[in-house]
Protein backbone atom coordinates (compact mmCIF):
# COMPACT_ATOMS: atom_id res chain seq x y z
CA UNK A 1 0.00 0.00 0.00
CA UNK A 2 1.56 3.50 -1.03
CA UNK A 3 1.36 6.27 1.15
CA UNK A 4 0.02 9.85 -0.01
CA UNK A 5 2.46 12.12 -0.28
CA UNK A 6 1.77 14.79 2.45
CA UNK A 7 2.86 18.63 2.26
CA UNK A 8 3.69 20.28 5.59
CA UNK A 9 1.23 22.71 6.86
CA UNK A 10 3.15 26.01 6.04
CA UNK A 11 3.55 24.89 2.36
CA UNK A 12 -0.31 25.30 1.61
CA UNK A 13 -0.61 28.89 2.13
CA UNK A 14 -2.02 30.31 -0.14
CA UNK A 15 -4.90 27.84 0.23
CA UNK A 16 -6.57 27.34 -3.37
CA UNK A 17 -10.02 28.64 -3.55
CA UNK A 18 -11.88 25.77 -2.79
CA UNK A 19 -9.51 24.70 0.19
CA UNK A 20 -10.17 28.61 1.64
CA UNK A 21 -13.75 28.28 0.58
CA UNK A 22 -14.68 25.04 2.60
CA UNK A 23 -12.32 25.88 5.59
CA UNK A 24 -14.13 29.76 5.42
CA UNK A 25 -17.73 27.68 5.71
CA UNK A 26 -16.65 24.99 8.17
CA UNK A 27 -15.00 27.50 10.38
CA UNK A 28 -18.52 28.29 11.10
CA UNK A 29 -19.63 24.96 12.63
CA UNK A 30 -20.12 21.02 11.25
CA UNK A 31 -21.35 20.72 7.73
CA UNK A 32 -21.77 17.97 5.51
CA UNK A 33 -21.01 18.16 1.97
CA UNK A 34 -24.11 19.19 0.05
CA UNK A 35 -24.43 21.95 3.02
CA UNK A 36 -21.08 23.17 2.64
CA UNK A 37 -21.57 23.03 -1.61
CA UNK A 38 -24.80 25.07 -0.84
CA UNK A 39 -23.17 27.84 1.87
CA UNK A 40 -19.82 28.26 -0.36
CA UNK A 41 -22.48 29.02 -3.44
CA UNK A 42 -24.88 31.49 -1.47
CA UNK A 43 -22.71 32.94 0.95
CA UNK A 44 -18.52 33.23 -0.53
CA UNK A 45 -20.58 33.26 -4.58
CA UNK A 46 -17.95 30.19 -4.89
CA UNK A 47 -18.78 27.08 -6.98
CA UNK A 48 -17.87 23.93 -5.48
CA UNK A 49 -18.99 21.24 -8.10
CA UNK A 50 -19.16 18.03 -6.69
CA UNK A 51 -15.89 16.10 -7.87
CA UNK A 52 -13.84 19.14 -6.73
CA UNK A 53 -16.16 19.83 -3.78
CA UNK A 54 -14.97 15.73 -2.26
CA UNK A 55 -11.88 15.68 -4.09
CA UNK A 56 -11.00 18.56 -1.78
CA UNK A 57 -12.74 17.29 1.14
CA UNK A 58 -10.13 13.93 1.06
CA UNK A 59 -7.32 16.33 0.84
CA UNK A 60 -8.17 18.32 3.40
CA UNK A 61 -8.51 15.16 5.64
CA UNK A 62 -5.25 14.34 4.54
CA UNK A 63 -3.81 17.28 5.62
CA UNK A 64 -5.42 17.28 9.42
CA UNK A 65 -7.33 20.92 8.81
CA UNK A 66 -10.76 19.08 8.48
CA UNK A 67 -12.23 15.83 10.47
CA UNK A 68 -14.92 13.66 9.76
CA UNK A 69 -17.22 13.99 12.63
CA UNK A 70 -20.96 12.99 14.53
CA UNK A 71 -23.93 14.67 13.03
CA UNK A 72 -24.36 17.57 14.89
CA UNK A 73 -27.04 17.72 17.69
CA UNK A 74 -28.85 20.78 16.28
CA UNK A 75 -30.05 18.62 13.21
CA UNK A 76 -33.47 17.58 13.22
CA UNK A 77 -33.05 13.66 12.80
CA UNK A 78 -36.40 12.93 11.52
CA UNK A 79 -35.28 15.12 8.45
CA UNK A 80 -32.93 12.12 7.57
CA UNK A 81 -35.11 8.80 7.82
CA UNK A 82 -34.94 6.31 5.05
CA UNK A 83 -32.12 8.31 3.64
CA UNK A 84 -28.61 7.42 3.52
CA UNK A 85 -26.30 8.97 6.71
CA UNK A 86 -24.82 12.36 5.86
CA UNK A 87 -21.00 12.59 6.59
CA UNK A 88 -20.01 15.61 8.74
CA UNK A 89 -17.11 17.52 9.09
CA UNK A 90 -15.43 20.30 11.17
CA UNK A 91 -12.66 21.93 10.92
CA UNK A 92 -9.58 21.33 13.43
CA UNK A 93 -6.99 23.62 15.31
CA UNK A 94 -4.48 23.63 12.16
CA UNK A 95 -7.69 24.04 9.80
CA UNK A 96 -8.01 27.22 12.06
CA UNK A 97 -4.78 28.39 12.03
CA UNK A 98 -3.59 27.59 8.43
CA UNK A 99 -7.18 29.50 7.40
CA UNK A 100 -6.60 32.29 9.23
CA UNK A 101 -2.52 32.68 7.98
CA UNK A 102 -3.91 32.52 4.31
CA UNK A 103 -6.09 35.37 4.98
CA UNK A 104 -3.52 37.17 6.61
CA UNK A 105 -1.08 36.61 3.76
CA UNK A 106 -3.81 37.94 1.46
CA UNK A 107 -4.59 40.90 3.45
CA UNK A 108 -0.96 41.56 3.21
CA UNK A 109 -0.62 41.33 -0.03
CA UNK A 110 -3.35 43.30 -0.80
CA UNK A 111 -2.06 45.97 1.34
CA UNK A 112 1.32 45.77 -0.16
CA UNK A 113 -0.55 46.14 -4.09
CA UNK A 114 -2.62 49.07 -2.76
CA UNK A 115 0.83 50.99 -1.45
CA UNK A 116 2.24 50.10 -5.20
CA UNK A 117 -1.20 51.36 -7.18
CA UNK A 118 -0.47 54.44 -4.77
CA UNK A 119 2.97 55.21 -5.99
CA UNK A 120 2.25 54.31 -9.41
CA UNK A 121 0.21 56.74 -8.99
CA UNK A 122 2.14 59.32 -7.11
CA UNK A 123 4.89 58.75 -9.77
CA UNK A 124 2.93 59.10 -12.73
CA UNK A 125 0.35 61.83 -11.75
CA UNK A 126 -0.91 63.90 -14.53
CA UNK A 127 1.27 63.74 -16.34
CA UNK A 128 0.32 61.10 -18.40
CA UNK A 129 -2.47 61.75 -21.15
């Protein structure tokens, strides 16, 4: 049996979009997948489609920023008879912290590209026509 390859933690940053986008909905409480396909849609306008939506779910598992976990206790059970279980999931401690360094990073970055459109700027003022 061959063993995933596994990146270290501080290599994923920045997080793709649909890594930031499932960590962004999870880091609001345990979702399963169609839940977290329906939140990143209405809520971040990203779209998950379902072979990248558990494509990135099993590398996020991989990586220890998301676990599989019980069905949470707010959901009404009755909803779910006859159907097949829903898998949940929740997002961990490095989930947490590697989410909140990517946006970091990117609210660095954009800082750093608003002080360069401000000197390009500066430097070209009007006097460009």
């Amino acid at each position: 049996m061959t063993q995933k390859y596994k990146k270290p933690v501080g290599t994923m940053i920045p997080l793709t979009k649909a890594k930031r986008a499932i960590l962004t909905v999870l880091s609001d409480g345990a979702r399963h997948g169609y839940g977290i396909m329906k939140i990143s849609q209405e809520q971040l306008q990203v779209r998950l489609p379902t072979g990248t939506l558990y494509r990135t779910i099993a590398d996020l598992l991989d990586a220890k920023l998301i676990a599989e976990c019980e069905q949470p206790p707010t959901v009404d059970v009755n909803e779910r008879v006859g159907k097949m279980p829903r898998q949940y999931y929740q997002i961990t401690g490095t989930g947490q912290r590697v989410l909140r360094e990517d946006w970091e990073s990117r609210a660095s970055l954009n800082a750093a590209q608003q002080r360069a459109l401000g000197l390009l700027t500066i430097s070209f003022g009007t006097g460009w026509t």
